[in-house]
PDB file of N, CA and C in Angstrom:
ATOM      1  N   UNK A   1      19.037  22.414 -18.109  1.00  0.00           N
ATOM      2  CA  UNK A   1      17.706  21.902 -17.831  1.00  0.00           C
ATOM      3  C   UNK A   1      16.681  22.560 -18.747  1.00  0.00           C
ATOM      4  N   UNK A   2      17.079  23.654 -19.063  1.00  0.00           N
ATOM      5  CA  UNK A   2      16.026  24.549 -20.148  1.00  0.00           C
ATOM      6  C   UNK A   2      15.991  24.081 -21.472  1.00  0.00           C
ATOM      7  N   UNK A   3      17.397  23.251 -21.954  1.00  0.00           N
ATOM      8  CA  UNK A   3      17.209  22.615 -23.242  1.00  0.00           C
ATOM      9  C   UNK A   3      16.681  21.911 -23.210  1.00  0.00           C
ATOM     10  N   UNK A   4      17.019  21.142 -22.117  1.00  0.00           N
ATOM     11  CA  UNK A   4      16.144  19.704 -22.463  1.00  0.00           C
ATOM     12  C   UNK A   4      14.529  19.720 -22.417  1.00  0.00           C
ATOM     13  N   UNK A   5      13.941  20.535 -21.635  1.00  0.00           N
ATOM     14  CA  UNK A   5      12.353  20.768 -21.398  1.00  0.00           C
ATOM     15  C   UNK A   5      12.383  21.542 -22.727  1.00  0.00           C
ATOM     16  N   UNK A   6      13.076  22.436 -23.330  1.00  0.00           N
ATOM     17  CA  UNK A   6      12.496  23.077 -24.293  1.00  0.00           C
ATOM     18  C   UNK A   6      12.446  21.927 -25.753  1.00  0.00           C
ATOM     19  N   UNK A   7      13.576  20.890 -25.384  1.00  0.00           N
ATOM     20  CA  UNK A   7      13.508  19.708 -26.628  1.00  0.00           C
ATOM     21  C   UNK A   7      12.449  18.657 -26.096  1.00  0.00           C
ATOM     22  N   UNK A   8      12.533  18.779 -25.287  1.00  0.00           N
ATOM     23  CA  UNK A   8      10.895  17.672 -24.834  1.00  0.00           C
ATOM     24  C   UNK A   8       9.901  18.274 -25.426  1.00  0.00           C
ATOM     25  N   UNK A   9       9.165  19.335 -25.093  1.00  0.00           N
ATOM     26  CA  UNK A   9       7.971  20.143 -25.539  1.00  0.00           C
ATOM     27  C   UNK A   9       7.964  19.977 -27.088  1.00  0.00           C
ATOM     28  N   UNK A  10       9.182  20.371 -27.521  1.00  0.00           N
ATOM     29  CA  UNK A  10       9.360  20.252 -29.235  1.00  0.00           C
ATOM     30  C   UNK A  10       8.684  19.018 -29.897  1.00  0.00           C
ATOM     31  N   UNK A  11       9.575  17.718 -29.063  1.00  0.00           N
ATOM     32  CA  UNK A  11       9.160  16.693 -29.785  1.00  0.00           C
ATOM     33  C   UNK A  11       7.687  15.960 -29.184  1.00  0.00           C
ATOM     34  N   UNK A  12       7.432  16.018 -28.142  1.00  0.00           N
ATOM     35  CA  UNK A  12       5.877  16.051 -27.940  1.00  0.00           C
ATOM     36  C   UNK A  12       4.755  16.626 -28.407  1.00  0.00           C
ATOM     37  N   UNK A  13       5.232  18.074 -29.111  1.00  0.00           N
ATOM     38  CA  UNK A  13       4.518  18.073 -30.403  1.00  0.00           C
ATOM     39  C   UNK A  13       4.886  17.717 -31.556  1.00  0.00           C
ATOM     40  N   UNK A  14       5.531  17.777 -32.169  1.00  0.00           N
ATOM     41  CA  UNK A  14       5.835  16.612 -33.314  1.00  0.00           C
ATOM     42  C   UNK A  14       5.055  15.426 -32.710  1.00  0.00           C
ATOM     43  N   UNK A  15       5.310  14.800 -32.263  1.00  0.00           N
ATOM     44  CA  UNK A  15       4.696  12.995 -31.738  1.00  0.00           C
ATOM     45  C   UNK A  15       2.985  13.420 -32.137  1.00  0.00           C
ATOM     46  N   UNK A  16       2.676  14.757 -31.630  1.00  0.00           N
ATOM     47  CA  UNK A  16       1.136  15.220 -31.079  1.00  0.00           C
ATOM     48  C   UNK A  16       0.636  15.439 -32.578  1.00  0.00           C
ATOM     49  N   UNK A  17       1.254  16.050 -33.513  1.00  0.00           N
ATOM     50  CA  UNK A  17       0.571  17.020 -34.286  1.00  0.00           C
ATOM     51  C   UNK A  17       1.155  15.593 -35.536  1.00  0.00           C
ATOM     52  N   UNK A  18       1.839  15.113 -35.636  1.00  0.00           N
ATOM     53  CA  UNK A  18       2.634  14.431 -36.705  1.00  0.00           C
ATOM     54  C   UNK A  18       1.264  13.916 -37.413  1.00  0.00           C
ATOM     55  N   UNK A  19       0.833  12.889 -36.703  1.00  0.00           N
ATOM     56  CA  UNK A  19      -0.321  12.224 -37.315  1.00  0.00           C
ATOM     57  C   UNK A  19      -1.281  13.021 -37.876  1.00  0.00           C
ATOM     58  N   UNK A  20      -1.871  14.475 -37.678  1.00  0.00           N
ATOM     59  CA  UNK A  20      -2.329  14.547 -38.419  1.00  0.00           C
ATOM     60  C   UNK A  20      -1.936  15.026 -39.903  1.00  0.00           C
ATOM     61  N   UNK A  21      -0.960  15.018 -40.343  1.00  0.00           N
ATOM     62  CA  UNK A  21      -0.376  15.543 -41.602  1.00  0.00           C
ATOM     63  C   UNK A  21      -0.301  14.358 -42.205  1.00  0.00           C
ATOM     64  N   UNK A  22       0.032  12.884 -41.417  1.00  0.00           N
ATOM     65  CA  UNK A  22       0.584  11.753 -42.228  1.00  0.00           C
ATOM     66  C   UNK A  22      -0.638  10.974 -42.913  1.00  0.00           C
ATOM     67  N   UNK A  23      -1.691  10.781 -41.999  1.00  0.00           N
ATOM     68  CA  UNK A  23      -2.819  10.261 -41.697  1.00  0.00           C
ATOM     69  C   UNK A  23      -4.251  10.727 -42.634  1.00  0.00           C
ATOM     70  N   UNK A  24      -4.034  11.787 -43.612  1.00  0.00           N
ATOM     71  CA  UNK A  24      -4.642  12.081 -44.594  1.00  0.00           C
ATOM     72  C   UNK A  24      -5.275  10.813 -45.893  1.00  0.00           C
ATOM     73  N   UNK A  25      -6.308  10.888 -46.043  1.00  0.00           N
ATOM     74  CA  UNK A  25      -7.284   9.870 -47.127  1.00  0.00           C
ATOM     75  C   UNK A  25      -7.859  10.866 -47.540  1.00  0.00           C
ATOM     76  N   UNK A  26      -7.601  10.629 -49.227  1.00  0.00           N
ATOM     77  CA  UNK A  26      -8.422  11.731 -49.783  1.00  0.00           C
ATOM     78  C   UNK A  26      -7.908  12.920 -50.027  1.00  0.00           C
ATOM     79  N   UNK A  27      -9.076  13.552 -49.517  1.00  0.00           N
ATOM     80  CA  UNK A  27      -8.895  14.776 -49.556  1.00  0.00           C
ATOM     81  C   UNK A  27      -8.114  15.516 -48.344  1.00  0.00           C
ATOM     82  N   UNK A  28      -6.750  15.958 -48.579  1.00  0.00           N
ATOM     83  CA  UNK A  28      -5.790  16.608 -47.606  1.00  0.00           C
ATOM     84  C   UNK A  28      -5.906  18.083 -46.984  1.00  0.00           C
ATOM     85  N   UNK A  29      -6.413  18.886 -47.704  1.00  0.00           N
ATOM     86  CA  UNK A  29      -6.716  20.370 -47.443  1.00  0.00           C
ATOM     87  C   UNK A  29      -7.376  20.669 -45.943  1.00  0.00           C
ATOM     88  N   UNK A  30      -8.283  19.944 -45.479  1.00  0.00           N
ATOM     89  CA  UNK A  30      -8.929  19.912 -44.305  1.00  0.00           C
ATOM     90  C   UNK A  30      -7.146  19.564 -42.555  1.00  0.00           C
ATOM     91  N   UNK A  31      -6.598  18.644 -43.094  1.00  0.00           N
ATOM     92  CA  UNK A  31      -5.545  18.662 -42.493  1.00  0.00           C
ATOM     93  C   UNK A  31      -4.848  19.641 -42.288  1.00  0.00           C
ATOM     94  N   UNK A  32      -4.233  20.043 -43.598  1.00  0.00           N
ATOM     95  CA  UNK A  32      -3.720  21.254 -44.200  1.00  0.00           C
ATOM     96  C   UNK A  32      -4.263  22.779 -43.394  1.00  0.00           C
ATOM     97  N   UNK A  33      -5.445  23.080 -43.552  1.00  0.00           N
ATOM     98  CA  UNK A  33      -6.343  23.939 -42.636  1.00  0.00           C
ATOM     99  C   UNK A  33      -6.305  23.666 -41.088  1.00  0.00           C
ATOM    100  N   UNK A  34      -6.385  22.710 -40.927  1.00  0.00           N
ATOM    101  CA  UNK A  34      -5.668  22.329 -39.577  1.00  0.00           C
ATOM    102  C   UNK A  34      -4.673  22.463 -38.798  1.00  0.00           C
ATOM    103  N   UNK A  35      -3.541  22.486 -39.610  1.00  0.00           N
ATOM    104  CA  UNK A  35      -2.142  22.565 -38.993  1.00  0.00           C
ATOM    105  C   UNK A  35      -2.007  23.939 -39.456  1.00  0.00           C
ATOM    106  N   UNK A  36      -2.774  24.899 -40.124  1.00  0.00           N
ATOM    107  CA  UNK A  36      -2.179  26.097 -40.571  1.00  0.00           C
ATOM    108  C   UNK A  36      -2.699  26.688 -39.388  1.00  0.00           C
ATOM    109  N   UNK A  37      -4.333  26.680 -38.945  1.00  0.00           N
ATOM    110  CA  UNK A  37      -5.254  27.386 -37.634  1.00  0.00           C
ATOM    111  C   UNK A  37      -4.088  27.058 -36.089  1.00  0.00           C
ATOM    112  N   UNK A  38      -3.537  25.961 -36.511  1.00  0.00           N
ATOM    113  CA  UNK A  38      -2.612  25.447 -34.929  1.00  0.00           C
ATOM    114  C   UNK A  38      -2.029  26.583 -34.927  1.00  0.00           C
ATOM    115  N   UNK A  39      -1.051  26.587 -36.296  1.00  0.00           N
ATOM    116  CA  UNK A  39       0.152  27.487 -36.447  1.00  0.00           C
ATOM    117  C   UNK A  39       0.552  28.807 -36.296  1.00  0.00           C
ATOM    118  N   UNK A  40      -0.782  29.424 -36.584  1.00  0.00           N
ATOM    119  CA  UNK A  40      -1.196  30.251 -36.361  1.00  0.00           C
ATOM    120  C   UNK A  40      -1.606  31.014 -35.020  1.00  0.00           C
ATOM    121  N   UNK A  41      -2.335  30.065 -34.091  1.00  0.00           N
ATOM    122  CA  UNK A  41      -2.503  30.399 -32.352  1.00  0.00           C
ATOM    123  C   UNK A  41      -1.237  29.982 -32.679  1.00  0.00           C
ATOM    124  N   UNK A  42      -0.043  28.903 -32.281  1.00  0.00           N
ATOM    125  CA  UNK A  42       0.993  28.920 -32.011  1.00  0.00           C
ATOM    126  C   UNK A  42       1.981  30.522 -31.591  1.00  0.00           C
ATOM    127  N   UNK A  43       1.790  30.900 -33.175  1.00  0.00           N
ATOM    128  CA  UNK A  43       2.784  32.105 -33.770  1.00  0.00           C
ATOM    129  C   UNK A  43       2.581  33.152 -32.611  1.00  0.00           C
ATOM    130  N   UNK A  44       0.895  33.404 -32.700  1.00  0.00           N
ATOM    131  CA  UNK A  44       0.979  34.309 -32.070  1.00  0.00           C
ATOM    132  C   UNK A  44       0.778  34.259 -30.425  1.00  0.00           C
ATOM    133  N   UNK A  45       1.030  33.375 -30.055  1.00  0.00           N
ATOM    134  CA  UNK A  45       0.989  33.135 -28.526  1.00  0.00           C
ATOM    135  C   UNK A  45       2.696  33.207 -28.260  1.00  0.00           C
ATOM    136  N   UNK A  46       2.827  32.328 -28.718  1.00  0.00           N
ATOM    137  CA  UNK A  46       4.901  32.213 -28.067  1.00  0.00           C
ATOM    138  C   UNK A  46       5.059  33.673 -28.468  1.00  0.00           C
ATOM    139  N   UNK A  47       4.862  34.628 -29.688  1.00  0.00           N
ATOM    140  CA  UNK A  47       5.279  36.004 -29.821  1.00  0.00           C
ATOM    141  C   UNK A  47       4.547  36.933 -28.934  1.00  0.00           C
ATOM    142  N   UNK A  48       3.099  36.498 -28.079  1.00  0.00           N
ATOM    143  CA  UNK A  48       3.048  37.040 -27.011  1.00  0.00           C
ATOM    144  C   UNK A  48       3.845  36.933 -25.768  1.00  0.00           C
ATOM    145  N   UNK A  49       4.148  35.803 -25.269  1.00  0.00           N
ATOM    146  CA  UNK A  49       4.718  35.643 -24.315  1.00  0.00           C
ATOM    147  C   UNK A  49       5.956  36.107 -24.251  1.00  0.00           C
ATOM    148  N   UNK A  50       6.980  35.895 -25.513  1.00  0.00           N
ATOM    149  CA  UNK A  50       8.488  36.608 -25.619  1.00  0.00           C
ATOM    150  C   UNK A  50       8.318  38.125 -25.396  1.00  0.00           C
ATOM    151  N   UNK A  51       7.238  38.918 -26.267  1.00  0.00           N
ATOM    152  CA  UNK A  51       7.195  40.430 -26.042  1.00  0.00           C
ATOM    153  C   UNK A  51       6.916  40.432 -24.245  1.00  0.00           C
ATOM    154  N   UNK A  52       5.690  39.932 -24.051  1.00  0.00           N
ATOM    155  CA  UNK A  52       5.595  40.418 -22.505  1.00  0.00           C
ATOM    156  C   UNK A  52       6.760  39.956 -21.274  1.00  0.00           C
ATOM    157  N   UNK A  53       7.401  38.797 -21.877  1.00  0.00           N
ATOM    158  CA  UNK A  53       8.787  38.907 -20.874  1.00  0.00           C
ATOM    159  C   UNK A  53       9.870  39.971 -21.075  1.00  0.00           C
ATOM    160  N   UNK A  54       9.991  39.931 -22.292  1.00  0.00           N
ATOM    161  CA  UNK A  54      10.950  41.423 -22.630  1.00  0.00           C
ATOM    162  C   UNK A  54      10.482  42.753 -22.544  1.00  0.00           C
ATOM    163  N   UNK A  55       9.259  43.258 -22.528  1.00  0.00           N
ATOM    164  CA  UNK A  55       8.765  44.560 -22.265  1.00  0.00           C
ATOM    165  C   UNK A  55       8.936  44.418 -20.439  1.00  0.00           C
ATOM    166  N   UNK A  56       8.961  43.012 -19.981  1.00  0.00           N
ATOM    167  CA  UNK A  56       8.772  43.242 -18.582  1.00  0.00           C
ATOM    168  C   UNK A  56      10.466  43.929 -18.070  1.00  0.00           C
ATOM    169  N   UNK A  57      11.107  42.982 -18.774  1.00  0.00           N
ATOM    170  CA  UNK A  57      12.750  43.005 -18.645  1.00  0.00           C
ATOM    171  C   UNK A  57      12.941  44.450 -18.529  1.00  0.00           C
ATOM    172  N   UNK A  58      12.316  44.956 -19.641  1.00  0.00           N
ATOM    173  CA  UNK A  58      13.093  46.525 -19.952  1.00  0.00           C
ATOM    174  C   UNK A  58      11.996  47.372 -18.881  1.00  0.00           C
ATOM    175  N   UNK A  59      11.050  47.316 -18.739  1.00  0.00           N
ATOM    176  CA  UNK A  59      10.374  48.138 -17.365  1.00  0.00           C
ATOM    177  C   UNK A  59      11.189  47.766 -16.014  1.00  0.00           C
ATOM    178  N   UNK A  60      11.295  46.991 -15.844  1.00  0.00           N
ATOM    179  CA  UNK A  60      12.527  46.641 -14.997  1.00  0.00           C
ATOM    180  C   UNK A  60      13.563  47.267 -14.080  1.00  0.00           C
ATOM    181  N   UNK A  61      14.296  47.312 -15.491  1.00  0.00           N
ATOM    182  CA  UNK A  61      15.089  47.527 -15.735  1.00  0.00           C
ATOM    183  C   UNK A  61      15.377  49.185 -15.837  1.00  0.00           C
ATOM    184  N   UNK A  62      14.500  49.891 -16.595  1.00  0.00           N
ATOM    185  CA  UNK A  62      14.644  51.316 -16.558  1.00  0.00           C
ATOM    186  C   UNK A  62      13.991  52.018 -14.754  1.00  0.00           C
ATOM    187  N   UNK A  63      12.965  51.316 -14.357  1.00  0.00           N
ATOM    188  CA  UNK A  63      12.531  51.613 -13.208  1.00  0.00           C
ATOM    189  C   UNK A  63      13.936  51.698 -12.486  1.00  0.00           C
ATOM    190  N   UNK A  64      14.722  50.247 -11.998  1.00  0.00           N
ATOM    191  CA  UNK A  64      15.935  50.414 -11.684  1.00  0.00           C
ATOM    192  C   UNK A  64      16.895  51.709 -11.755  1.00  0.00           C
ATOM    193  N   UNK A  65      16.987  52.141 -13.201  1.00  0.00           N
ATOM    194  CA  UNK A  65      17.910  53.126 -13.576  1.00  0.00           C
ATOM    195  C   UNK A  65      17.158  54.802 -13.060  1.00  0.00           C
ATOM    196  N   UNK A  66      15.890  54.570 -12.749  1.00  0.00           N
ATOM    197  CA  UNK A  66      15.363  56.124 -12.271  1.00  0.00           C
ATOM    198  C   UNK A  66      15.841  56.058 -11.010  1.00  0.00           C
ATOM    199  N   UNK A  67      15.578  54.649 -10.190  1.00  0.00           N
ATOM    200  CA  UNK A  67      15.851  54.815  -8.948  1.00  0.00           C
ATOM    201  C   UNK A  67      16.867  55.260  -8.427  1.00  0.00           C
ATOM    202  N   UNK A  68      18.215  54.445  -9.552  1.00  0.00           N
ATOM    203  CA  UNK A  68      19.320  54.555  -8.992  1.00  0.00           C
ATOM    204  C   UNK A  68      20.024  56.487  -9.233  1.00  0.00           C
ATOM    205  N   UNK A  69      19.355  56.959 -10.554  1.00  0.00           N
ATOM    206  CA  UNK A  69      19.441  58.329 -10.788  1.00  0.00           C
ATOM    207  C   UNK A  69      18.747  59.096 -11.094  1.00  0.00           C
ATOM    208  N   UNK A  70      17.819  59.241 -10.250  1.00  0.00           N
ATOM    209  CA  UNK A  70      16.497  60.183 -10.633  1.00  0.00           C
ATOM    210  C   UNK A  70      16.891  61.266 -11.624  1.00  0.00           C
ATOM    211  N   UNK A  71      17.852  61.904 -12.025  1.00  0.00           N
ATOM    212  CA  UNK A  71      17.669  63.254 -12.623  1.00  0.00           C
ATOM    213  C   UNK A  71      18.014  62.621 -14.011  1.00  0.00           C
ATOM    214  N   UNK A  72      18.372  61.123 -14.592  1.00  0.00           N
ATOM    215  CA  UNK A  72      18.249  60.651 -15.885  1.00  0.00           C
ATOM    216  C   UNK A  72      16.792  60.248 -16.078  1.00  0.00           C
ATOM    217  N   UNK A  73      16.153  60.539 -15.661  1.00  0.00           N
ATOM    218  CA  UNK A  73      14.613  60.146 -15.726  1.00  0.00           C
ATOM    219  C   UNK A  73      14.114  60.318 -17.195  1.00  0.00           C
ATOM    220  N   UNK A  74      13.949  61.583 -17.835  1.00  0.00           N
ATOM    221  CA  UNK A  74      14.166  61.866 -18.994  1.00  0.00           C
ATOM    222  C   UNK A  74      14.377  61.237 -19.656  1.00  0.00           C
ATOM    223  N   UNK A  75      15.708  61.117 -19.965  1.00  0.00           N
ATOM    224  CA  UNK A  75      16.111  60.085 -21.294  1.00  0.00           C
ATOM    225  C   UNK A  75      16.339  58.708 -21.103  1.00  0.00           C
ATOM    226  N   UNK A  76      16.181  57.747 -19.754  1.00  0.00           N
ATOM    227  CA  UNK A  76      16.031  56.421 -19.658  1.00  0.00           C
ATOM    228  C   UNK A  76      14.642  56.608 -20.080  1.00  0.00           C
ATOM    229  N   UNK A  77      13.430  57.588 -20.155  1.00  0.00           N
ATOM    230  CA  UNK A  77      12.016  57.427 -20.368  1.00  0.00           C
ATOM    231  C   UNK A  77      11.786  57.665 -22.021  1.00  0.00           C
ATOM    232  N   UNK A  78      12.641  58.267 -22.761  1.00  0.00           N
ATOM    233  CA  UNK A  78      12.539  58.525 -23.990  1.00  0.00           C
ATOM    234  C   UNK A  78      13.176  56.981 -24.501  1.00  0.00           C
ATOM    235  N   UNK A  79      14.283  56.378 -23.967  1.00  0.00           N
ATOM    236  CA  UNK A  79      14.920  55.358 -24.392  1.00  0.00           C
ATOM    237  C   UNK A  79      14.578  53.680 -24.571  1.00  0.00           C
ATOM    238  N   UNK A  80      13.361  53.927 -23.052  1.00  0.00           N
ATOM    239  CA  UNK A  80      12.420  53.229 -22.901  1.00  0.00           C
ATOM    240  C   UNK A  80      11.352  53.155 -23.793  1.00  0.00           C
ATOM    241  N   UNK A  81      10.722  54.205 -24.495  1.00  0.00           N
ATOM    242  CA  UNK A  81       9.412  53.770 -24.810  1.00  0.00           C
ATOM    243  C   UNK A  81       9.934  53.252 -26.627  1.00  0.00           C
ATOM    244  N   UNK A  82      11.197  53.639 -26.932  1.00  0.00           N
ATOM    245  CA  UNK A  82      11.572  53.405 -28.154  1.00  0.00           C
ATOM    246  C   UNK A  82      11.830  51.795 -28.509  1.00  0.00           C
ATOM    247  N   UNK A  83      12.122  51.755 -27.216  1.00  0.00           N
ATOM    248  CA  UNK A  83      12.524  49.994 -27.067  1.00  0.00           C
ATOM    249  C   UNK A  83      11.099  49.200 -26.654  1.00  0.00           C
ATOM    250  N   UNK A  84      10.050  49.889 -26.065  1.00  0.00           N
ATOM    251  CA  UNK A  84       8.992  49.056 -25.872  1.00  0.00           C
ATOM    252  C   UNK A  84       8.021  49.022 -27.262  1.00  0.00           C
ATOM    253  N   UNK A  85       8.402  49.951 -28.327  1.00  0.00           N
ATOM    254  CA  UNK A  85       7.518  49.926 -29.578  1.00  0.00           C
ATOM    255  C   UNK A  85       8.675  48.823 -30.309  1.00  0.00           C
ATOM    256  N   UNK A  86       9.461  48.580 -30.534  1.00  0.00           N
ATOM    257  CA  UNK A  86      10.203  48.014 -30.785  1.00  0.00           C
ATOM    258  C   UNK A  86       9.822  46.744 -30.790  1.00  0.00           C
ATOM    259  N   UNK A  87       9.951  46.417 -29.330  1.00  0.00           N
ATOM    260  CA  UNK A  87       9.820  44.732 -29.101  1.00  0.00           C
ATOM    261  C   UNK A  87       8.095  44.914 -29.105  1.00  0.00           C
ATOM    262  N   UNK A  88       7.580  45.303 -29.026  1.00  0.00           N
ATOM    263  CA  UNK A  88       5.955  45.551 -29.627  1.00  0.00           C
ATOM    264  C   UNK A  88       5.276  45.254 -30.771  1.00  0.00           C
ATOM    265  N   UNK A  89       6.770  46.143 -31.964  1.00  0.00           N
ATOM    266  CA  UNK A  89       6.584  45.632 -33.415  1.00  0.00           C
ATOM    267  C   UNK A  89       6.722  44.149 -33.504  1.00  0.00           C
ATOM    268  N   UNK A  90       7.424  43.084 -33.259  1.00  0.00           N
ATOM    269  CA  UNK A  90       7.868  42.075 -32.941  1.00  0.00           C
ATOM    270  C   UNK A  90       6.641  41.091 -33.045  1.00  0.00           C
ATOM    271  N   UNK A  91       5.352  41.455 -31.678  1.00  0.00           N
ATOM    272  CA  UNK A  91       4.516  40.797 -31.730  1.00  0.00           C
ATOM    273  C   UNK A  91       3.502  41.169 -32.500  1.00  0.00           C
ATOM    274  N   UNK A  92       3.595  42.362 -33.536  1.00  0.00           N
ATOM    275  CA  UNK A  92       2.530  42.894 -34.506  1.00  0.00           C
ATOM    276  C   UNK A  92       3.055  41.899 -36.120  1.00  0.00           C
ATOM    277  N   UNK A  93       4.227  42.127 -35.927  1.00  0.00           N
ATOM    278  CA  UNK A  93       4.466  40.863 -37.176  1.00  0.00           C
ATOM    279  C   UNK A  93       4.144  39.662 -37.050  1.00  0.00           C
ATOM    280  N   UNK A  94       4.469  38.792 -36.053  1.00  0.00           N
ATOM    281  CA  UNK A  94       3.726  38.097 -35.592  1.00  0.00           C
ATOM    282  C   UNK A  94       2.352  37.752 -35.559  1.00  0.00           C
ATOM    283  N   UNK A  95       1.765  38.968 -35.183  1.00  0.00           N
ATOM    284  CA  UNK A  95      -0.086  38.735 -35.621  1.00  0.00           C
ATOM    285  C   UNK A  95       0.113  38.825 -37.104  1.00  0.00           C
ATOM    286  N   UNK A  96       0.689  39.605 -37.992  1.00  0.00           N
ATOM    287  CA  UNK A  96       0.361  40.113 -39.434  1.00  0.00           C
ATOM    288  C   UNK A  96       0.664  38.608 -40.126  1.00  0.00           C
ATOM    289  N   UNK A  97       2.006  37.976 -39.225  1.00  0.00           N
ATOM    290  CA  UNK A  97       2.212  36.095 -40.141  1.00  0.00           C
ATOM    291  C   UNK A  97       0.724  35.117 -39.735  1.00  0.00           C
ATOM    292  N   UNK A  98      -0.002  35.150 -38.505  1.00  0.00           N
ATOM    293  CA  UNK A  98      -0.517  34.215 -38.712  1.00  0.00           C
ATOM    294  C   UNK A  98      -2.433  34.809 -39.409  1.00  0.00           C
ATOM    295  N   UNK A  99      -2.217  36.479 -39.689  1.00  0.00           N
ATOM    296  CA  UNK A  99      -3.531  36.470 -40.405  1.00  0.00           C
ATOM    297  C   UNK A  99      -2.591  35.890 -41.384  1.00  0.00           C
ATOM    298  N   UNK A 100      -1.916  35.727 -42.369  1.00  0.00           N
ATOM    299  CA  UNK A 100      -1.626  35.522 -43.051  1.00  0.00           C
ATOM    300  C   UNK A 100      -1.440  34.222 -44.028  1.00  0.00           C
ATOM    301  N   UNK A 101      -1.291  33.475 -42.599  1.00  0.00           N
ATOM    302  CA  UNK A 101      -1.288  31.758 -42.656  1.00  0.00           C
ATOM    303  C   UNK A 101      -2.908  31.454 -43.058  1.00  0.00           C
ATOM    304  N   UNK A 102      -3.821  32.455 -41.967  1.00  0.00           N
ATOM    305  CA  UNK A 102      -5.314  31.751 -41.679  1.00  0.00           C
ATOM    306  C   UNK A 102      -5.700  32.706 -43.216  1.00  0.00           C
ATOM    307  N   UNK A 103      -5.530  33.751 -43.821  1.00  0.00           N
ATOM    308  CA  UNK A 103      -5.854  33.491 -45.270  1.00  0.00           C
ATOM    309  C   UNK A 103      -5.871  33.106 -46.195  1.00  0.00           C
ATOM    310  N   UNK A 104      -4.359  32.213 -46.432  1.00  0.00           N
ATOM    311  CA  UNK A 104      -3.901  31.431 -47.187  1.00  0.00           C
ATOM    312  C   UNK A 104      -4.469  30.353 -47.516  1.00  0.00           C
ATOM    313  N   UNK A 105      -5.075  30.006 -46.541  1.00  0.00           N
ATOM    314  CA  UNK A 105      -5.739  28.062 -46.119  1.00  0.00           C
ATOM    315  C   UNK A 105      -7.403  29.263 -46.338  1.00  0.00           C
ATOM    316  N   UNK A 106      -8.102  29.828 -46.533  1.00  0.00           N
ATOM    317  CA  UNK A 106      -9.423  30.685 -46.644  1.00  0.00           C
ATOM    318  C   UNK A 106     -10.105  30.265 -45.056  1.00  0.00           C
ATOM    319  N   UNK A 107      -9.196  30.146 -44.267  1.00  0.00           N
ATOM    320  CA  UNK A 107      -9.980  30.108 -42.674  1.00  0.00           C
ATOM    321  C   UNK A 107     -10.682  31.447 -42.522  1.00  0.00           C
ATOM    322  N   UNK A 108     -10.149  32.601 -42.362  1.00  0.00           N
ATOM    323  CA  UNK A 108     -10.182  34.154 -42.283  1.00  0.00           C
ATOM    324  C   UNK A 108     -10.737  34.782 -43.480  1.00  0.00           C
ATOM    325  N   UNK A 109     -11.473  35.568 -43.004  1.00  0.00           N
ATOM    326  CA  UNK A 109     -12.256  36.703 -44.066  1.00  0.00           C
ATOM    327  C   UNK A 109     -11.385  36.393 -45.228  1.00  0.00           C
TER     328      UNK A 109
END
C-alpha cells in the first residue's frame, strides 16, 4: 500500500508540475526559476522529514537500550549522539543542494 501512495504522489506531481516546463513561449528561464525554487523547498523538506523520522528512530531506540541496561548508559549515549550528527549531516547537504539550485537560477544572494 506504501508503493502505490508513494507512486501516486510521484505521478500527481509530474501531471502538476509537467506543464509548467512544457508550456514555455519565449522566454524559458522564468519556468526554469520556477521549477528550480519548487526543487529546492522540495529537497529540503522530504530531507527534513527523513532526518526527523530517523533521529526519532534512534532516540527510541537508545532510550529503550538505557532502560533495558542502565549501566550501558555511557556508551549507548556516546553511540547515539555520533549517529544523530550523522543523520543530521544528511539534512545539512540537503540544505547546501538546494542553496545551490536557488543560486544557480540567481533566485538567492
Amino acid at each position: 500500500m506504501k508503493k502505490l501512495s508513494v507512486f501516486m504522489l510521484a505521478l500527481m506531481m509530474v501531471l502538476v508540475f509537467s506543464p509548467l516546463a512544457f508550456a514555455a513561449e519565449g522566454d524559458s528561464t522564468a519556468n526554469v526559476q520556477a521549477m528550480a525554487a519548487i526543487g529546492a523547498g522540495l529537497a529540503i523538506g522530504i530531507a527534513a522529514l527523513g532526518t526527523g523520522i530517523g533521529q526519532g528512530i534512534g532516540l527510541s531506540k537508545a532510550c529503550e537500550g538505557v532502560a533495558r541496561n542502565p549501566g550501558a548508559s555511557g556508551k549507548v549515549m556516546v553511540i547515539l549522539i555520533i549517529g544523530l550528527g550523522m543523520i543530521e549531516s544528511l539534512c545539512l547537504y540537503a540544505f547546501l543542494l538546494s542553496l545551490g539550485l536557488l543560486k544557480n537560477q540567481n533566485l538567492f544572494f
